[in-house]
C-alpha atoms as a PDB file:
ATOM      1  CA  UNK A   1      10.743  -0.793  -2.437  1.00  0.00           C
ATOM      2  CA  UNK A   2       7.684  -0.977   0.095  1.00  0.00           C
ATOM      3  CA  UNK A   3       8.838   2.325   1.968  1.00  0.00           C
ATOM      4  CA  UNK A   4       9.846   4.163  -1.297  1.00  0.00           C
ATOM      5  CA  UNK A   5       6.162   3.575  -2.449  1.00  0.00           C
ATOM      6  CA  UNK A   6       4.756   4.872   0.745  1.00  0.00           C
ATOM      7  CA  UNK A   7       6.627   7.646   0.736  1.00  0.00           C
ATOM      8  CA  UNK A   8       5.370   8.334  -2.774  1.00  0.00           C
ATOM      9  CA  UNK A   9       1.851   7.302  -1.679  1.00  0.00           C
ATOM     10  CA  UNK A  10       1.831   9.876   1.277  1.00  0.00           C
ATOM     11  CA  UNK A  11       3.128  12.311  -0.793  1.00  0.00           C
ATOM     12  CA  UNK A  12       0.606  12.132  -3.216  1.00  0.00           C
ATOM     13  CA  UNK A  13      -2.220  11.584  -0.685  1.00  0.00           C
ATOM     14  CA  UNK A  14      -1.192  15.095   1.222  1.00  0.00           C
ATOM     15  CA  UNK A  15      -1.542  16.548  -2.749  1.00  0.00           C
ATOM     16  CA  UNK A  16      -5.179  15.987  -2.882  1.00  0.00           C
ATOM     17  CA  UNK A  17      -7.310  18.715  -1.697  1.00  0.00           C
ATOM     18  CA  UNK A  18      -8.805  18.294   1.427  1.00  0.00           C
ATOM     19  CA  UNK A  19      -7.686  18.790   4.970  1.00  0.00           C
ATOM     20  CA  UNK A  20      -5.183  17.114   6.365  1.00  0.00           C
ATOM     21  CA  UNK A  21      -5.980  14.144   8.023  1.00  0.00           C
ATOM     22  CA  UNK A  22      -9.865  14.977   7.451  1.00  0.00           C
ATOM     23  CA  UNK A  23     -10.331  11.296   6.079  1.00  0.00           C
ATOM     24  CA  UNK A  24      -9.087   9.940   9.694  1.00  0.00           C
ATOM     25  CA  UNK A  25      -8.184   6.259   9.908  1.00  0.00           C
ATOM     26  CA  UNK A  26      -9.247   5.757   6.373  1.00  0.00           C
ATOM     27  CA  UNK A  27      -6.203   7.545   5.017  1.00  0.00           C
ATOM     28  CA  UNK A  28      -4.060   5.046   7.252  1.00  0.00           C
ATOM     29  CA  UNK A  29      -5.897   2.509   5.351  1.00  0.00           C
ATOM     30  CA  UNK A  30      -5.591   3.519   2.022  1.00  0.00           C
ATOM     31  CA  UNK A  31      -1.572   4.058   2.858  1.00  0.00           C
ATOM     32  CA  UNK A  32      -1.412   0.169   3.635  1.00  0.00           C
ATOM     33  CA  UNK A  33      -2.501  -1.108   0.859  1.00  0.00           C
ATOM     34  CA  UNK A  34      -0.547   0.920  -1.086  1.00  0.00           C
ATOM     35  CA  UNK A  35       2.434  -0.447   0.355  1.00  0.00           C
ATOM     36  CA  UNK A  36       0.581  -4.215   0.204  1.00  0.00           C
ATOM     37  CA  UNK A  37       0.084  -3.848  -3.248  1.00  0.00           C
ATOM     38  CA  UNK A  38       3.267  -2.056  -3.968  1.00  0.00           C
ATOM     39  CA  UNK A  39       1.687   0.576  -5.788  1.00  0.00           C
ATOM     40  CA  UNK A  40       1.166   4.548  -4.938  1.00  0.00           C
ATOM     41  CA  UNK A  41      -2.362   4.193  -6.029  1.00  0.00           C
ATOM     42  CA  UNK A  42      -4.151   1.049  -4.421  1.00  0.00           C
ATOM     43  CA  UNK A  43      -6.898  -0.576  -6.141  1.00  0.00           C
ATOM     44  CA  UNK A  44      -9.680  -2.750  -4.492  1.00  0.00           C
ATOM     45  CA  UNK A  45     -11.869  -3.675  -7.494  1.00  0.00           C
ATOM     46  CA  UNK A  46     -15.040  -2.388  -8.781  1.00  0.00           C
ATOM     47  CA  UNK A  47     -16.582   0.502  -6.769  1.00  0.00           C
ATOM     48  CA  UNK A  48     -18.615   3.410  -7.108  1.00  0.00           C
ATOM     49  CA  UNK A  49     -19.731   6.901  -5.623  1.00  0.00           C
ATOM     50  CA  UNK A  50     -22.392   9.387  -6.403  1.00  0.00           C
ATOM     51  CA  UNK A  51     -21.784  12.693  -5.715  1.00  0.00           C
ATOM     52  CA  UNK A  52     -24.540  15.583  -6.670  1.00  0.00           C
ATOM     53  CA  UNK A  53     -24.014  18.903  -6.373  1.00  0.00           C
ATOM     54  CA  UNK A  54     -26.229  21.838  -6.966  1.00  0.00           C
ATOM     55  CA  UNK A  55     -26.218  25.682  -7.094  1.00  0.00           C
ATOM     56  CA  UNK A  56     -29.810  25.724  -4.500  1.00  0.00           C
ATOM     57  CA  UNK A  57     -29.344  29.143  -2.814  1.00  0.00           C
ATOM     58  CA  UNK A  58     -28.129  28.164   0.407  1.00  0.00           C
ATOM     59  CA  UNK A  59     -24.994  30.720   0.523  1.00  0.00           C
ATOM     60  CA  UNK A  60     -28.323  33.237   0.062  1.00  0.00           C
ATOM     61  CA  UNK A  61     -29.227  31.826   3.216  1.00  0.00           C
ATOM     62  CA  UNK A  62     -26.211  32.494   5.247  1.00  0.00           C
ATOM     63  CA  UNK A  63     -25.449  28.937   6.555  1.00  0.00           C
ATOM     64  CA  UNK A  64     -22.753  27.960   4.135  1.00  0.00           C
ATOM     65  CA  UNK A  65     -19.084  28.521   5.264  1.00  0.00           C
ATOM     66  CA  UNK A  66     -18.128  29.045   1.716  1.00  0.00           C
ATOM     67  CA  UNK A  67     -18.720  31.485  -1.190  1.00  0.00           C
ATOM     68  CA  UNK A  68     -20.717  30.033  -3.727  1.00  0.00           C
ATOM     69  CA  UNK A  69     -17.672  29.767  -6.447  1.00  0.00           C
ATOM     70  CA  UNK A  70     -16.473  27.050  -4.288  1.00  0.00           C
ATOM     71  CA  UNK A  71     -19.114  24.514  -5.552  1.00  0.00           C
ATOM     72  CA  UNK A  72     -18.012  24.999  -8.743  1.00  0.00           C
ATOM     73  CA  UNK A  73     -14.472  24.960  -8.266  1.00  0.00           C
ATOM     74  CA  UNK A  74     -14.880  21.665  -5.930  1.00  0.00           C
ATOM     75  CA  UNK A  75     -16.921  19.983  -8.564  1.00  0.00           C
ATOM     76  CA  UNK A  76     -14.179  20.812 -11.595  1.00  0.00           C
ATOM     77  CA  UNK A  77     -11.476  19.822  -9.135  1.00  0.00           C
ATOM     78  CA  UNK A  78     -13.870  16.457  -8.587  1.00  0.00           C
ATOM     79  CA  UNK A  79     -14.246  16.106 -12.514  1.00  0.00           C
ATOM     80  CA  UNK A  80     -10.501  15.771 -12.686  1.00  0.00           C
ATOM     81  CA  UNK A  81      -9.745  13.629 -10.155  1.00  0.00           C
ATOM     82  CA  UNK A  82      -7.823  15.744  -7.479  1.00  0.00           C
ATOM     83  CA  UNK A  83     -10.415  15.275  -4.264  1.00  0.00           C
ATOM     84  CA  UNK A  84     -10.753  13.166  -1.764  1.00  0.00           C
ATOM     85  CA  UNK A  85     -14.008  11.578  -2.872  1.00  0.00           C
ATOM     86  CA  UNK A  86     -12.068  10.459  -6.226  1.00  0.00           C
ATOM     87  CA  UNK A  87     -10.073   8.259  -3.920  1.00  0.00           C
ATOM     88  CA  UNK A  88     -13.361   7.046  -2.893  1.00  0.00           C
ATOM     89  CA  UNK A  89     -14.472   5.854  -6.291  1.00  0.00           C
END
């Protein structure tokens, strides 16, 4: 049972856009629980992020390493729970 829900929880973890491993020893974390718990998705209690976002020029500026459609896209992928910060909240 345990390994069959890590396995799922990995799986599911490497689904979620971000890079891989870009969450570090947190994503070892979040794997251990799920196999403590017995569940792909963990759950610790009551938590809570803020994330803001804004369209403020800066691709204008030529420091951003992304096209300015990626805010967007991020945030939408954010809104329905598919990023790493959702695994945050």
């Amino acid at each position: 049972m345990r390994e069959e829900i890590l396995a799922q929880a990995r799986a599911r973890m490497e689904e979620l856009t971000k890079p891989p491993r870009a969450l570090g020893y947190l994503e070892e974390v979040a794997l251990r629980l799920a196999a403590l718990q017995g569940r792909v998705k963990p759950e610790l209690g009551r938590g809570a992020v803020v994330v803001a976002a804004a369209d403020h020029g800066v691709v204008a500026e030529g420091v951003s390493a992304y096209p300015q459609e990626v805010t967007r896209q991020m945030v939408l992928n954010f809104l329905r729970g598919g990023a790493a910060i959702n695994q945050f909240a």
